[in-house]
C-alpha atoms as a PDB file:
ATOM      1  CA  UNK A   1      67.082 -14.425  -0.389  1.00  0.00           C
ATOM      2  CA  UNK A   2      65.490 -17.647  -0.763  1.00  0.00           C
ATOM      3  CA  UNK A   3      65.212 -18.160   3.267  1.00  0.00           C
ATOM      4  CA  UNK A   4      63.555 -14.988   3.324  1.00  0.00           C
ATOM      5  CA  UNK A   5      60.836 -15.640   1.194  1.00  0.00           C
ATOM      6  CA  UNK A   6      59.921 -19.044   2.308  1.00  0.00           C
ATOM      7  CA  UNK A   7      60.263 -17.327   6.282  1.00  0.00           C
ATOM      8  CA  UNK A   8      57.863 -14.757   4.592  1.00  0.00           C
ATOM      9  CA  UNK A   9      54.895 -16.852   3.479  1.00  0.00           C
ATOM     10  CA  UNK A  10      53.158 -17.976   6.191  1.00  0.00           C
ATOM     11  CA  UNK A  11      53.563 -14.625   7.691  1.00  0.00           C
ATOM     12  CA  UNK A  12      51.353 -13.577   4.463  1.00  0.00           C
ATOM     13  CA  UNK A  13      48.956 -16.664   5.217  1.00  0.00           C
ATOM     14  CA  UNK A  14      48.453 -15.581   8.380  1.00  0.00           C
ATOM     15  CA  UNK A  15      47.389 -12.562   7.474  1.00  0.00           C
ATOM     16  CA  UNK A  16      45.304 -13.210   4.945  1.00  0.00           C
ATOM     17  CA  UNK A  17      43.662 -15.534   7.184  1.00  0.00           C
ATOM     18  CA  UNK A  18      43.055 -13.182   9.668  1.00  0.00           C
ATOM     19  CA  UNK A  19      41.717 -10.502   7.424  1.00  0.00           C
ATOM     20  CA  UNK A  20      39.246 -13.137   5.714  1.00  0.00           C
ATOM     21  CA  UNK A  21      38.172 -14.201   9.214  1.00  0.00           C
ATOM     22  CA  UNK A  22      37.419 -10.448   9.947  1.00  0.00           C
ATOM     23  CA  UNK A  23      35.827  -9.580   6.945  1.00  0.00           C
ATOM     24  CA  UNK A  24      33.264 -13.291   7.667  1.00  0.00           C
ATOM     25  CA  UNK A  25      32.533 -11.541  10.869  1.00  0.00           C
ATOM     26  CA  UNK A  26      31.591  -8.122   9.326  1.00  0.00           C
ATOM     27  CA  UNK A  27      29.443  -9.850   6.808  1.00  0.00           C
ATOM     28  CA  UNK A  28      27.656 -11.759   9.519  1.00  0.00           C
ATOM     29  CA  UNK A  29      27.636  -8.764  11.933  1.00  0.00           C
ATOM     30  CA  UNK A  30      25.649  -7.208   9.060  1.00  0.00           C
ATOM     31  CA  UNK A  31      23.112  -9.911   7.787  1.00  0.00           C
ATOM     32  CA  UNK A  32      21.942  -9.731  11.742  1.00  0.00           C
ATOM     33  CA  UNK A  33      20.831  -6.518  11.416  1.00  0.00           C
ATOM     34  CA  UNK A  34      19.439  -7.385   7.920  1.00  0.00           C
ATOM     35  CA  UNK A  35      17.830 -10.210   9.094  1.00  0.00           C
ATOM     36  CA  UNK A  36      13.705 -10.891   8.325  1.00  0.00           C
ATOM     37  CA  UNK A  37      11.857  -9.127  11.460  1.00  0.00           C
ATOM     38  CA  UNK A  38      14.380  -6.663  12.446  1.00  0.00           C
ATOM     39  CA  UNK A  39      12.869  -3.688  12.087  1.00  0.00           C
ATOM     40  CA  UNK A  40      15.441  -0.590  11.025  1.00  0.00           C
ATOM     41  CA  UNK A  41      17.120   1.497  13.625  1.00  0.00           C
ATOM     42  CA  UNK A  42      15.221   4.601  12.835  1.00  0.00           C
ATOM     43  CA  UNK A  43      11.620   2.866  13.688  1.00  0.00           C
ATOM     44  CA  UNK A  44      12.262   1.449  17.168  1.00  0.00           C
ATOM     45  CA  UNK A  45      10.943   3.457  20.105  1.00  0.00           C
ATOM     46  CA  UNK A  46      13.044   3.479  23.641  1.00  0.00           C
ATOM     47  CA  UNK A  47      11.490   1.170  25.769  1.00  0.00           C
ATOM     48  CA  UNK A  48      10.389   2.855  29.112  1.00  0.00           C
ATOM     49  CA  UNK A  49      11.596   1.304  31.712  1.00  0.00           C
ATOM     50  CA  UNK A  50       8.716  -0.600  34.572  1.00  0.00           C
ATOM     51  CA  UNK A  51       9.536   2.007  37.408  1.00  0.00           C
ATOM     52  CA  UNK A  52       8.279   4.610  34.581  1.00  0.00           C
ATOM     53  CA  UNK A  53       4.494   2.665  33.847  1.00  0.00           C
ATOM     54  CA  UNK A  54       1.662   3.549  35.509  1.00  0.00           C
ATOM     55  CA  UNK A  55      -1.075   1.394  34.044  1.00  0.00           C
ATOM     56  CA  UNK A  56      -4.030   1.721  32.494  1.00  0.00           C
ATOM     57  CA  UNK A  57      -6.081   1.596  35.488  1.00  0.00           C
ATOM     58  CA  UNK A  58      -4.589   4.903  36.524  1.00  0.00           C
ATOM     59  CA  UNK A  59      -4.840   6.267  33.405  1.00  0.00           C
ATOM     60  CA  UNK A  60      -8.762   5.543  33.486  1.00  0.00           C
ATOM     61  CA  UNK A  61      -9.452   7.726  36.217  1.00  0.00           C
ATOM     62  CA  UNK A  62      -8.629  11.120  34.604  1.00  0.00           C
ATOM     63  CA  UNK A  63      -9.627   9.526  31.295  1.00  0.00           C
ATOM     64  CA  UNK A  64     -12.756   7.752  31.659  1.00  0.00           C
ATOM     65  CA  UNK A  65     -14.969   9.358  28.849  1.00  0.00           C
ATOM     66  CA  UNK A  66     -12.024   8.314  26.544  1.00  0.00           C
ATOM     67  CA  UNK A  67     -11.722   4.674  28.121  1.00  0.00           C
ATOM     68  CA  UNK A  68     -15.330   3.476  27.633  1.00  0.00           C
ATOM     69  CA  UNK A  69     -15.755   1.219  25.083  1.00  0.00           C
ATOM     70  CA  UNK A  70     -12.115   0.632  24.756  1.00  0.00           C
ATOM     71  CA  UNK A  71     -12.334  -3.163  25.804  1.00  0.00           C
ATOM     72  CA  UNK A  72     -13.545  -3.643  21.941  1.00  0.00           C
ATOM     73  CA  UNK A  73     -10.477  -2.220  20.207  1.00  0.00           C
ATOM     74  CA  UNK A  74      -8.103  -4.035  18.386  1.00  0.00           C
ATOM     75  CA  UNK A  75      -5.348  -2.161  20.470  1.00  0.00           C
ATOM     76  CA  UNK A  76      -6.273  -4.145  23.852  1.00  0.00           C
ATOM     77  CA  UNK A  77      -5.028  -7.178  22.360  1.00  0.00           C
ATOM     78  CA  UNK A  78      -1.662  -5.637  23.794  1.00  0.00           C
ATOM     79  CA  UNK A  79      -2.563  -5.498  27.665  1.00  0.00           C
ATOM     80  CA  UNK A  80      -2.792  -9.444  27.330  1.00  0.00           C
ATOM     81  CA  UNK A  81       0.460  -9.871  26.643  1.00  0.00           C
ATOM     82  CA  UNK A  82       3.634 -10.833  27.907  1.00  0.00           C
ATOM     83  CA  UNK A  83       1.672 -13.592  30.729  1.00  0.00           C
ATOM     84  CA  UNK A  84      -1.332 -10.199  30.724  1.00  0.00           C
ATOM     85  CA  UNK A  85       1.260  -7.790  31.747  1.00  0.00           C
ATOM     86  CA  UNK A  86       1.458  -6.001  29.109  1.00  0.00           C
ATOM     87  CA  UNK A  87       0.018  -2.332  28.742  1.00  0.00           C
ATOM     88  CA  UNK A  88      -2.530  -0.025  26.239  1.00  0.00           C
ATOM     89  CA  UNK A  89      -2.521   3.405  26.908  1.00  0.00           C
ATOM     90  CA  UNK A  90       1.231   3.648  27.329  1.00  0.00           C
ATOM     91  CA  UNK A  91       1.902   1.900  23.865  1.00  0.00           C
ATOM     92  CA  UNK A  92       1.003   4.550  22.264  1.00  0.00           C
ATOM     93  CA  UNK A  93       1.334   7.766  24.815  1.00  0.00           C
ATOM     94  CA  UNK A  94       4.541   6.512  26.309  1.00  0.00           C
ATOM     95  CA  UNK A  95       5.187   6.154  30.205  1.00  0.00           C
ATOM     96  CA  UNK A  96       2.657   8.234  32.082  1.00  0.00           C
ATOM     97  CA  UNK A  97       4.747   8.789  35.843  1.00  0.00           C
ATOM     98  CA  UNK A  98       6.037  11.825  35.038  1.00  0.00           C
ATOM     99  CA  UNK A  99       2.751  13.334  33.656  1.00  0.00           C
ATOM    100  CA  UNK A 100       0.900  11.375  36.414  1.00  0.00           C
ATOM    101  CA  UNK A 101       3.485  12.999  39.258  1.00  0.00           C
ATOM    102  CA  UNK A 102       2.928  16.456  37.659  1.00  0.00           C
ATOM    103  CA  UNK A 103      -0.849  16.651  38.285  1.00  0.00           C
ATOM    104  CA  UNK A 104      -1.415  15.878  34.757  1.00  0.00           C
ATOM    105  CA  UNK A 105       1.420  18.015  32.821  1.00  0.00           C
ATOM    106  CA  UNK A 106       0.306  17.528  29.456  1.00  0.00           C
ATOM    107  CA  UNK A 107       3.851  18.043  28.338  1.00  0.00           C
ATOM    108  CA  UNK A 108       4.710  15.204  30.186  1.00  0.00           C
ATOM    109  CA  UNK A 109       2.757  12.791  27.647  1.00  0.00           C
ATOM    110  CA  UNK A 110       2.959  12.240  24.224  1.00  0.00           C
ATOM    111  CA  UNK A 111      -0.342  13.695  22.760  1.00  0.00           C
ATOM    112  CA  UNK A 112      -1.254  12.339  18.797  1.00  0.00           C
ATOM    113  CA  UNK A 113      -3.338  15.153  18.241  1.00  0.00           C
ATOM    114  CA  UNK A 114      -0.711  16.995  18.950  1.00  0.00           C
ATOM    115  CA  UNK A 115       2.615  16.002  17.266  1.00  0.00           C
ATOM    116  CA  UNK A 116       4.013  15.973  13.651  1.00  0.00           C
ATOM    117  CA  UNK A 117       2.670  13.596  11.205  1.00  0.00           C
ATOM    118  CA  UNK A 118       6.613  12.577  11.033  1.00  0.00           C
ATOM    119  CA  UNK A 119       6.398  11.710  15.009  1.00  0.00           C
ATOM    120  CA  UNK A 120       3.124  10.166  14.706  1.00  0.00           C
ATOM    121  CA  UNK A 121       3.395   7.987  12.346  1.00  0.00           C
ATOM    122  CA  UNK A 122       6.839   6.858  13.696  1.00  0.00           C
ATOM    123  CA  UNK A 123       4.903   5.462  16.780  1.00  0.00           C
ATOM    124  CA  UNK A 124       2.480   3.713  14.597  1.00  0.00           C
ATOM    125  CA  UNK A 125       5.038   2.187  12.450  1.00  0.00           C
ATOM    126  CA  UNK A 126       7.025   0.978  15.664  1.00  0.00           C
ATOM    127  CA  UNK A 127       4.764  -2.000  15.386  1.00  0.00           C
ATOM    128  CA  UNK A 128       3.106  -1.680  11.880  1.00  0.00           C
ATOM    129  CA  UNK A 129       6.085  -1.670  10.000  1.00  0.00           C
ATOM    130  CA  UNK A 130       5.940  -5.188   8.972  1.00  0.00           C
ATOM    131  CA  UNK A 131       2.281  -4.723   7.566  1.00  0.00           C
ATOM    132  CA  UNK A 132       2.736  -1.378   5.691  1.00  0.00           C
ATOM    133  CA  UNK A 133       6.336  -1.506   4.764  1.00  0.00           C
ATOM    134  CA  UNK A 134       5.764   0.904   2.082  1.00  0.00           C
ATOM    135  CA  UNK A 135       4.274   3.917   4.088  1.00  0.00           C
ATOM    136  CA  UNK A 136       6.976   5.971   3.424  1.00  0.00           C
ATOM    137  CA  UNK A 137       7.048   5.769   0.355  1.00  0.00           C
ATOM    138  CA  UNK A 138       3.606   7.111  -0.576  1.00  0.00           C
ATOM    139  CA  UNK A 139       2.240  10.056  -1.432  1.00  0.00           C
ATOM    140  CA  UNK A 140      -0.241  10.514   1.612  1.00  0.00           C
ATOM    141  CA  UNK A 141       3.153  10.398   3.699  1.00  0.00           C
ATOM    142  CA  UNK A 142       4.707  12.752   1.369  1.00  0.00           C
ATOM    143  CA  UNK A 143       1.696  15.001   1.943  1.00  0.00           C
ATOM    144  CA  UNK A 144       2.062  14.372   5.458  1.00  0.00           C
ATOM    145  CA  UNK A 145      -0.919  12.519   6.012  1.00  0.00           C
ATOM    146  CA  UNK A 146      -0.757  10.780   9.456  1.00  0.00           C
ATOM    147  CA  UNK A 147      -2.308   7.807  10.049  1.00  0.00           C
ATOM    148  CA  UNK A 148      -4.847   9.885  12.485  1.00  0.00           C
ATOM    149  CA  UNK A 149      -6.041  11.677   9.664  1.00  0.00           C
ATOM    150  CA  UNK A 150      -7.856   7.937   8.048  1.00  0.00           C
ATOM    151  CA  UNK A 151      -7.963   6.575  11.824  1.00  0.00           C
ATOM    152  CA  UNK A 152      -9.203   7.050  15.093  1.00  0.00           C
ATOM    153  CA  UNK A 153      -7.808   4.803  17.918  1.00  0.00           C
ATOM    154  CA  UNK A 154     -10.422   6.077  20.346  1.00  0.00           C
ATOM    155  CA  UNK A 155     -13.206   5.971  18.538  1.00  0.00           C
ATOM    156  CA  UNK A 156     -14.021   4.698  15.382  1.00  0.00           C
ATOM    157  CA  UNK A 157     -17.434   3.787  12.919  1.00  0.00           C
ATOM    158  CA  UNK A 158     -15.212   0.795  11.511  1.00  0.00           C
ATOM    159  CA  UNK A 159     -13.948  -1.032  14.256  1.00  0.00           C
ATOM    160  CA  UNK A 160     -11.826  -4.172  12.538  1.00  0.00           C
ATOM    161  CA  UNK A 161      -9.519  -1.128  10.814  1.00  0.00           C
ATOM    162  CA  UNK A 162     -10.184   1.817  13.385  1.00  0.00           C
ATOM    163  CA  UNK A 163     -11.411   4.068  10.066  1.00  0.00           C
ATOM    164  CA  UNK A 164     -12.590   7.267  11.476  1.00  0.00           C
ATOM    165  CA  UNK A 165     -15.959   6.890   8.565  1.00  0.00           C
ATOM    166  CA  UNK A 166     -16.541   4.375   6.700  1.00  0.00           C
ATOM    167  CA  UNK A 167     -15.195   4.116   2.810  1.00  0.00           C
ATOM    168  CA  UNK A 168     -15.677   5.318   0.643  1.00  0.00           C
ATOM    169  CA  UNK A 169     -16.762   8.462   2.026  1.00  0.00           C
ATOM    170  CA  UNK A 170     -13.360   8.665   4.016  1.00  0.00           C
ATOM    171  CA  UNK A 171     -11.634   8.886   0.994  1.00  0.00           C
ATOM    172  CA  UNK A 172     -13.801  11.551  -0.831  1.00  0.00           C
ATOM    173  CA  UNK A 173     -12.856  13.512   2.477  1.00  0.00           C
ATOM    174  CA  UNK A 174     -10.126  14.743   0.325  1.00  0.00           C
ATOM    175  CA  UNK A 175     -10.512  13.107  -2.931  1.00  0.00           C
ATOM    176  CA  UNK A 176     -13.310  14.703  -3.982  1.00  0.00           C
ATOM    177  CA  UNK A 177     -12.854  15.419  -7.763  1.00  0.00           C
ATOM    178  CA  UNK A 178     -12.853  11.413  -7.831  1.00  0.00           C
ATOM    179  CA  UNK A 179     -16.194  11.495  -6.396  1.00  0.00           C
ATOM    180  CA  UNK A 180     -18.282  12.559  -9.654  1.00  0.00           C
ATOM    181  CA  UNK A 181     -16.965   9.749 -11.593  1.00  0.00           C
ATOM    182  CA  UNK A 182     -18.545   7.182  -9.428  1.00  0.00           C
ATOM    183  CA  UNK A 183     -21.960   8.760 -10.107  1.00  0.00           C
ATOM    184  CA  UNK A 184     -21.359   8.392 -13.926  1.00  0.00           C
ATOM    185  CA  UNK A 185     -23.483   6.188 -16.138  1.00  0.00           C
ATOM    186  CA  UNK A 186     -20.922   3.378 -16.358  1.00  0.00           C
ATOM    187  CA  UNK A 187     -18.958   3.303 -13.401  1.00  0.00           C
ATOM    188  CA  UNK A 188     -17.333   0.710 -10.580  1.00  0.00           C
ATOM    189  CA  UNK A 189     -20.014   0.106  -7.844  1.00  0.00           C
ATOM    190  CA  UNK A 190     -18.197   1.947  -5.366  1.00  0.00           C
ATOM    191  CA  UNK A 191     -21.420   4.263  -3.671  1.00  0.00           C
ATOM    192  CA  UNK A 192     -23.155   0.882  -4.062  1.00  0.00           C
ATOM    193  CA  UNK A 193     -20.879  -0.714  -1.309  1.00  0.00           C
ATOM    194  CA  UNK A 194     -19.552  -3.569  -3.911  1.00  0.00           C
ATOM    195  CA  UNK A 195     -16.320  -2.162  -4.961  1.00  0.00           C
ATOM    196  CA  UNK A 196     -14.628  -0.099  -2.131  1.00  0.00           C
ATOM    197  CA  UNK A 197     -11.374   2.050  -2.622  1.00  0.00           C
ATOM    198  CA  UNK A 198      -8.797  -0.080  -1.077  1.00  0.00           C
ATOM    199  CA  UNK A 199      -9.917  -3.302  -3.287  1.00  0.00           C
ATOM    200  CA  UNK A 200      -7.366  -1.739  -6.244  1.00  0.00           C
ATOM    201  CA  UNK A 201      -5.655   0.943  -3.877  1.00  0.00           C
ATOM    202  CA  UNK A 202      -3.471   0.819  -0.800  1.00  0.00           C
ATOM    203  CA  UNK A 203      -3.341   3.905   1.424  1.00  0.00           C
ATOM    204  CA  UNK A 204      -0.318   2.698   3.008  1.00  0.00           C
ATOM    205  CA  UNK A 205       1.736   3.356   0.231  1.00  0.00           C
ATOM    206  CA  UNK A 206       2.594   0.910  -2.853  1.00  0.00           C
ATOM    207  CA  UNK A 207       5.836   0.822  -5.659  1.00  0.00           C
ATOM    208  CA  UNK A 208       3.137   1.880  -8.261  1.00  0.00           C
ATOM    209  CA  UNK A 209       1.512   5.254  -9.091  1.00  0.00           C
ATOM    210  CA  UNK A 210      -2.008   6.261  -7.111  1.00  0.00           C
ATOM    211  CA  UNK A 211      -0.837   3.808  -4.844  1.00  0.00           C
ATOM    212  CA  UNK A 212      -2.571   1.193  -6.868  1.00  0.00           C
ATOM    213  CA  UNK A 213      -1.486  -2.234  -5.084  1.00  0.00           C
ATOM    214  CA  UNK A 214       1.656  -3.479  -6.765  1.00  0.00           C
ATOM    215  CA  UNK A 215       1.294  -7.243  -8.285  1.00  0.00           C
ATOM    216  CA  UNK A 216       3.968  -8.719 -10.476  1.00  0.00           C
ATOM    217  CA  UNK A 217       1.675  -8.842 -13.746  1.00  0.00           C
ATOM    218  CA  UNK A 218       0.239  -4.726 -12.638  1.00  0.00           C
ATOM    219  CA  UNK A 219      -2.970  -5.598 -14.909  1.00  0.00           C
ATOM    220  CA  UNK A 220      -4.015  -8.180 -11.870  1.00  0.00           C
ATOM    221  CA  UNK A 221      -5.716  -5.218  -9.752  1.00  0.00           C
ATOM    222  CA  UNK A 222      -8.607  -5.452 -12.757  1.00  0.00           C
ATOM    223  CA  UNK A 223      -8.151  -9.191 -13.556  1.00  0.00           C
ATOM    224  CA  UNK A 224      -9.123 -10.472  -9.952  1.00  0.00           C
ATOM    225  CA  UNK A 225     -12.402  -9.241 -10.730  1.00  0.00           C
ATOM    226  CA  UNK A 226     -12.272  -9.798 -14.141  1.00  0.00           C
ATOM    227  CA  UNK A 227     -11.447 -13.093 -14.525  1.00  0.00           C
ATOM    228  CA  UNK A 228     -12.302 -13.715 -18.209  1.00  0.00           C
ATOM    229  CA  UNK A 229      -9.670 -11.043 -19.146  1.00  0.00           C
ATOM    230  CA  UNK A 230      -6.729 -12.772 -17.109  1.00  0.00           C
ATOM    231  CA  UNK A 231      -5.430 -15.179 -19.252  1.00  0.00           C
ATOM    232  CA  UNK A 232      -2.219 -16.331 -19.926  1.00  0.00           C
ATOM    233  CA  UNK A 233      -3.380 -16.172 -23.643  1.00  0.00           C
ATOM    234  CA  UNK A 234      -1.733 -18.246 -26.701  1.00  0.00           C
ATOM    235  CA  UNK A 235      -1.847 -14.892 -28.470  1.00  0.00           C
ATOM    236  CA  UNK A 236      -1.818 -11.896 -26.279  1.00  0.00           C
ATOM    237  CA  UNK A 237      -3.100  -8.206 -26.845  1.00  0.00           C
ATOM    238  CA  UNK A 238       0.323  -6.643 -26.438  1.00  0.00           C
ATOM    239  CA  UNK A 239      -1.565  -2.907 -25.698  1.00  0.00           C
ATOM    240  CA  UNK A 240      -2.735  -5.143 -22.710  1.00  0.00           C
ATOM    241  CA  UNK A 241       0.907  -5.800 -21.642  1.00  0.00           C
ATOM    242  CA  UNK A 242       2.043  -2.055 -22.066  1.00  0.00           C
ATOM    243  CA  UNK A 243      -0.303   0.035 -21.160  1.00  0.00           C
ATOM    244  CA  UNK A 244      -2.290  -2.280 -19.516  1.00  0.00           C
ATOM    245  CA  UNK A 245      -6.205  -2.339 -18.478  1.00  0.00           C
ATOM    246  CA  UNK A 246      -6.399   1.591 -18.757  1.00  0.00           C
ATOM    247  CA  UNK A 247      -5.212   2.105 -21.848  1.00  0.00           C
ATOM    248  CA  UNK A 248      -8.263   1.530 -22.901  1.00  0.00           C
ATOM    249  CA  UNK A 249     -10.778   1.886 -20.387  1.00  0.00           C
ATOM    250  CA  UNK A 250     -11.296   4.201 -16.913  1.00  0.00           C
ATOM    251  CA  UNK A 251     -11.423   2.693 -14.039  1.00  0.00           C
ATOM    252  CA  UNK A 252     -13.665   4.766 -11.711  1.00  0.00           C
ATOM    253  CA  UNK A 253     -16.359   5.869 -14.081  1.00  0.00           C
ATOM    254  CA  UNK A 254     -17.309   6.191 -17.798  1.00  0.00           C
ATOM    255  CA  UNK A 255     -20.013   7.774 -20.052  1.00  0.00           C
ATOM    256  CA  UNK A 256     -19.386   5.174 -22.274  1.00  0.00           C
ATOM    257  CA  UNK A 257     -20.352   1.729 -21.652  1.00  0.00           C
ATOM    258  CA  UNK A 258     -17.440  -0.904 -20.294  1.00  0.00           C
ATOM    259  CA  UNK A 259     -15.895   1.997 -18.854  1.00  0.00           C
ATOM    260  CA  UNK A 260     -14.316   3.157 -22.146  1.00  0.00           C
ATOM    261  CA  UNK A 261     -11.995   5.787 -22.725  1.00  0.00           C
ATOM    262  CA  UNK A 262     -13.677   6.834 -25.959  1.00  0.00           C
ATOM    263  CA  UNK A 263     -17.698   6.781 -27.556  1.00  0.00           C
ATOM    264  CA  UNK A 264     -16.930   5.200 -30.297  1.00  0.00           C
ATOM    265  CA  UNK A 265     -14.413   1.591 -30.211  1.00  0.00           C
ATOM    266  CA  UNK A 266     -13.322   2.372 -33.660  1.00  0.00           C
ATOM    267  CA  UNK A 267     -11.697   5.353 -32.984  1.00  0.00           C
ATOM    268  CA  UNK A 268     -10.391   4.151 -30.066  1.00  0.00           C
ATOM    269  CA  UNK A 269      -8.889   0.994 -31.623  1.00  0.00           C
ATOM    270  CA  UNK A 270      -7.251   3.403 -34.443  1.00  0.00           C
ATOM    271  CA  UNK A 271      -5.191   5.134 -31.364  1.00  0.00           C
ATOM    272  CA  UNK A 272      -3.072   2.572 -32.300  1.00  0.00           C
ATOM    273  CA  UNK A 273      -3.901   0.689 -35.661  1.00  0.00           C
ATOM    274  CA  UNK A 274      -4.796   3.159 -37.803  1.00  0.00           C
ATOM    275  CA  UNK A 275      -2.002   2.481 -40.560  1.00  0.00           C
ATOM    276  CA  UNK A 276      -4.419  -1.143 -40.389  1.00  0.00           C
ATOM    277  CA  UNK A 277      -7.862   0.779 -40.091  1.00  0.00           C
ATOM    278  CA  UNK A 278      -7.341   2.750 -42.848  1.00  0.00           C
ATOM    279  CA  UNK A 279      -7.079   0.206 -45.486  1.00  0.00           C
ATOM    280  CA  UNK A 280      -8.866  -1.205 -47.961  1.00  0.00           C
ATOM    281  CA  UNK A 281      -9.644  -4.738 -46.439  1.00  0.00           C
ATOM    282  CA  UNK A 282     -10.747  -3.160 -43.087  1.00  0.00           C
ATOM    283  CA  UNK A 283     -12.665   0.138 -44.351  1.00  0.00           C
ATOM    284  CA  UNK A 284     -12.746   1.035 -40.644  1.00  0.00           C
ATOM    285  CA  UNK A 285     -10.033   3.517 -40.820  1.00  0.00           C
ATOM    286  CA  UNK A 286     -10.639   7.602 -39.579  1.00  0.00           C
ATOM    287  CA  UNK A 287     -12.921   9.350 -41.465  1.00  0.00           C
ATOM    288  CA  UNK A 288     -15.023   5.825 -42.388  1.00  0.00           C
ATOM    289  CA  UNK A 289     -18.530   5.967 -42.226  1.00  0.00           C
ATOM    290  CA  UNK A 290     -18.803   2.622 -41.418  1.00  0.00           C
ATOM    291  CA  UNK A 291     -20.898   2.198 -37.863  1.00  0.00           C
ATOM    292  CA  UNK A 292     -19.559  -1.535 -37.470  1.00  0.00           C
ATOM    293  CA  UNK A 293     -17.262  -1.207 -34.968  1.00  0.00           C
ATOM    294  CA  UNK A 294     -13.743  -3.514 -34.579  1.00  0.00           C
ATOM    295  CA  UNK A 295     -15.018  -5.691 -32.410  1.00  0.00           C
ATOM    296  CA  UNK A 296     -17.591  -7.322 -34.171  1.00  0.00           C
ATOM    297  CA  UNK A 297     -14.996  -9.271 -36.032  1.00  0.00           C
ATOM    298  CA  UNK A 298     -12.439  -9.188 -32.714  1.00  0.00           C
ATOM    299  CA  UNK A 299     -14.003 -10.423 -30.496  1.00  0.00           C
ATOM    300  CA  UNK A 300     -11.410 -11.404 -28.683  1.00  0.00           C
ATOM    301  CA  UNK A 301     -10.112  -8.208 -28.020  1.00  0.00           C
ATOM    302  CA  UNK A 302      -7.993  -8.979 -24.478  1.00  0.00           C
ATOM    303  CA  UNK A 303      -6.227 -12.120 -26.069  1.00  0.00           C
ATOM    304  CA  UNK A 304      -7.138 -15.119 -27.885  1.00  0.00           C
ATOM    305  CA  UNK A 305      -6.036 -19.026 -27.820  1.00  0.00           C
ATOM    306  CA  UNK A 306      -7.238 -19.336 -31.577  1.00  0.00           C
ATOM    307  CA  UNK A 307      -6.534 -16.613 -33.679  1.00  0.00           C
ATOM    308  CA  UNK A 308      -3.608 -14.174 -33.993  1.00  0.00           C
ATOM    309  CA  UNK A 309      -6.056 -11.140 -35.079  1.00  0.00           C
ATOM    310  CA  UNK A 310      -8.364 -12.040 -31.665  1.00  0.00           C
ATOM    311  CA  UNK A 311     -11.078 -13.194 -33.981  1.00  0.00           C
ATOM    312  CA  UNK A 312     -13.328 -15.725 -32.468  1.00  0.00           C
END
């Protein structure tokens, strides 16, 4: 009995050695496809082969109206490639020979205007991945918004991003109940050219709602701007932390001055103290006819190094 056992462990040694060894292998198999700059199986496009390319040259003389002005797009960076090798049209269209060889069989071709938003912006994302990670996740995907519906590639007003217009009328193409608000007596200076949409948004899709750009403290979208508001403050505002910036105030446009969510800062304030506001010390509680409002004594209202109760 006792022979058998000792005969039987370095049987299970070896085993176990084996199986850890295959296991190291699977694990390492696995962070290579994980690795930083692979992009994910699903948003790499089959690379034609060279007998398959005609070139752009050939491509310019069906397409010569479309070709003009071309040399100024971002996209030709691509035909300067690979020792100036590489190709443009085909990037995006795919191999022309067979479309070429068929006099021009347009089903030969892939054609933008043409395919799903889902096939579209697959081909954009088979290089853009890396700088709009998120695309998928937002709601102008959801909506199936293609990325030809915000750019032309052709021909474009803004020529650094290939925006079809310029914002922020591009956006009011289809948000247009945001437009009024930017007209508003208080409002971000957004028809003024000083504020444009993507400053606090990304289009391209972000982990927060409205695709407002995602920072780790969320309130930084206003505070870049805003500078005095940042902080970090000895005694913080904790409806700043919560709700954050808008809890208080609306961001596009206002009737009331500072963009304020309510006429009058006393009410406004009593949203949330009002057991405080109504008492005796305060007098500024609902239904007080007192006009001074709350932040004549706090003036400190986004956080204070001094005083707990933000006064000065």
């Amino acid at each position: 009995m006792t022979t058998m056992l000792s005969g039987a462990v370095p049987g299970i040694k070896t085993g176990l050695k084996f199986s850890v060894f295959i296991l190291g292998v699977l694990l390492l198999g696995s962070y290579a496809l994980a690795a930083p700059g692979a992009k994910p199986a699903d948003k790499q496009l089959k690379q034609p082969a060279a007998s398959e390319l005609v070139g752009s040259e050939t491509c310019v003389t069906c397409h010569e109206e479309v070709s003009k002005g071309f040399a100024e797009n971002p996209h030709t960076k691509m035909a300067l490639m690979h020792g100036k090798s590489g190709i443009t049209c085909e990037n995006c269209h795919g191999a022309g020979k067979e479309h070429v060889d068929g006099g021009g069989d347009v089903t030969k071709i892939f054609n933008p205007a043409k395919a799903s938003a889902k096939a579209l912006d697959e081909r954009c994302l088979s290089c853009h991945a890396g700088q709009h990670a998120n695309f998928d996740r937002s709601a102008h995907a959801k909506a199936n918004v293609s990325c030809i519906s915000c750019h032309s590639i052709h021909k474009s007003e803004e020529k650094a991003t290939l925006l079809k217009t310029a914002q922020p009328n591009l956006c009011f193409g289809c948000h247009n109940d945001q437009k009024p608000q930017f007209s508003m007596a208080f409002h971000h200076k957004v028809n003024e050219g000083v504020v444009s949409c993507s400053d606090c948004h990304d289009p391209h899709g972000t982990f927060g709602k409205s695709n407002l750009k995602s920072t780790a403290d969320q309130n930084a979208v206003c505070t870049k701007c805003h500078m005095e508001t940042r902080g970090p403050f000895v005694f913080e505002h904790a409806a700043v932390r919560a709700e954050g910036c808008v809890g208080c105030h609306t961001p596009h446009g206002s009737q009331n001055a500072r963009l304020l969510n309510m006429a009058s800062i006393t009410t406004l304030c009593n949203q949330c103290h009002s057991p405080v506001g109504a008492g005796a010390v305060h007098g500024q509680g609902a239904g007080s006819n007192s006009a001074t409002p709350c932040i004549s004594c706090h003036t400190m209202i986004h956080g204070s190094n001094l005083s707990q109760a933000f006064i000065r």
